[in-house]
Protein backbone atom coordinates (compact mmCIF):
# COMPACT_ATOMS: atom_id res chain seq x y z
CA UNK A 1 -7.09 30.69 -17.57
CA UNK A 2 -6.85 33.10 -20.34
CA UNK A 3 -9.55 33.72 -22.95
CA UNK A 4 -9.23 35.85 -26.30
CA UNK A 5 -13.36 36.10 -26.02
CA UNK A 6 -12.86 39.62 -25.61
CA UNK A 7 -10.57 39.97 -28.99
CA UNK A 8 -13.87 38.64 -30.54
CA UNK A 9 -16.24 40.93 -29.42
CA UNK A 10 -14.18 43.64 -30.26
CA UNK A 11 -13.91 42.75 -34.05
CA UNK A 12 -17.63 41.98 -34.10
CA UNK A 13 -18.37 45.51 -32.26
CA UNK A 14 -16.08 47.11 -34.62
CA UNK A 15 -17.12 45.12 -38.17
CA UNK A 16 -13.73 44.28 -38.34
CA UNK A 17 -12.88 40.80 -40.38
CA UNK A 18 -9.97 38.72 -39.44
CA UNK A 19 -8.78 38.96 -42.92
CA UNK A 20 -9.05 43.24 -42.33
CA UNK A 21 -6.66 42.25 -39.32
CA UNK A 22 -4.40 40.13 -41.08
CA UNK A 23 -3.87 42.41 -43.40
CA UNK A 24 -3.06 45.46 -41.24
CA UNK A 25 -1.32 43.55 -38.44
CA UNK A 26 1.21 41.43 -40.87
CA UNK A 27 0.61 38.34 -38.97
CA UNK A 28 -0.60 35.38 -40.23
CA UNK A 29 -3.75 33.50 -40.41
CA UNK A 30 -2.68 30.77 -38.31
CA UNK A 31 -1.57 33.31 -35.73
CA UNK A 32 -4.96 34.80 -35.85
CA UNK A 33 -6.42 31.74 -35.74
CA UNK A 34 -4.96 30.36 -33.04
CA UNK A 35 -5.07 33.26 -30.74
CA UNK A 36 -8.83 33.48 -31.74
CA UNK A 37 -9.53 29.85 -31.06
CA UNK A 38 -7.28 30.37 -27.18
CA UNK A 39 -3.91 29.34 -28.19
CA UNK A 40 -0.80 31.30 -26.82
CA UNK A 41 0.29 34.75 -28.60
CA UNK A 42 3.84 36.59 -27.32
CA UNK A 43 3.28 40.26 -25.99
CA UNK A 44 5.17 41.16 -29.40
CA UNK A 45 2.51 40.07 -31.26
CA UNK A 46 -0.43 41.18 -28.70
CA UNK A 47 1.56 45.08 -28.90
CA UNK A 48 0.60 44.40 -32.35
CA UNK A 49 -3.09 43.90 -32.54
CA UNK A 50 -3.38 46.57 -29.49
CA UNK A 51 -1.82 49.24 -31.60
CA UNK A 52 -3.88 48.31 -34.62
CA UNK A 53 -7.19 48.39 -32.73
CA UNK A 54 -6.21 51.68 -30.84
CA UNK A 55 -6.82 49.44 -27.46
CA UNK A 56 -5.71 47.79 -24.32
CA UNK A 57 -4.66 43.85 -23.60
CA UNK A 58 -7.49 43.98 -21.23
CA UNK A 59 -9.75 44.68 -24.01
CA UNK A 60 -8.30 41.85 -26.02
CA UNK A 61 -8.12 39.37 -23.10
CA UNK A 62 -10.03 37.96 -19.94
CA UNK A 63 -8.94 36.40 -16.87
CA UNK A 64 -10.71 33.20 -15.27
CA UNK A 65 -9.52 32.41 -11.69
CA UNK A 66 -10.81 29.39 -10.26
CA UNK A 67 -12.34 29.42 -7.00
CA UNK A 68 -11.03 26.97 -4.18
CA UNK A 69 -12.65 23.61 -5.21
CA UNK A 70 -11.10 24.18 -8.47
CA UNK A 71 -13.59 25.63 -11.05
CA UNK A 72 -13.17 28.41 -12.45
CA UNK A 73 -15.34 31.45 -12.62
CA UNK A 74 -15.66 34.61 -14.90
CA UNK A 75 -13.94 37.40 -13.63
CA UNK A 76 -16.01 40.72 -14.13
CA UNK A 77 -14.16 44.29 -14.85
CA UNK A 78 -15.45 45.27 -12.11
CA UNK A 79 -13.11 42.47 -10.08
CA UNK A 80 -9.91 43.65 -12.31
């Protein structure tokens, strides 16, 4: 499973606002939103927000694998 938790932290760490990103990255509040609440976003519009920030998708992103019974588990960098 994907998570945008890390997109999060990295506008809290940085005091940037979603509306600072909005405005810089031309996409749209629903966009934002939605990536920001775990929805889908295309690598188009991930380049975008990685550029802007000056950062990687890793930094943006997590990965959650699930172990064997099917629950899944955090993955930490140092696993990546």
């Amino acid at each position: 499973m994907i998570d945008s938790n890390p997109f999060l932290r990295l506008l809290t760490e940085r005091g940037i606002s979603v509306d600072q990103i909005i405005s810089l990255s031309g996409l749209d509040y629903f966009e934002i939103f939605s990536f920001k609440n775990g929805k889908n976003i295309t690598q188009e519009k991930l380049d975008v927000l990685c550029k802007i920030l000056n950062c990687q998708p890793c930094d943006l992103i997590a990965f959650h694998k699930s172990d064997s019974t099917g629950h899944w588990e955090w993955v930490e960098d140092s696993e990546k």
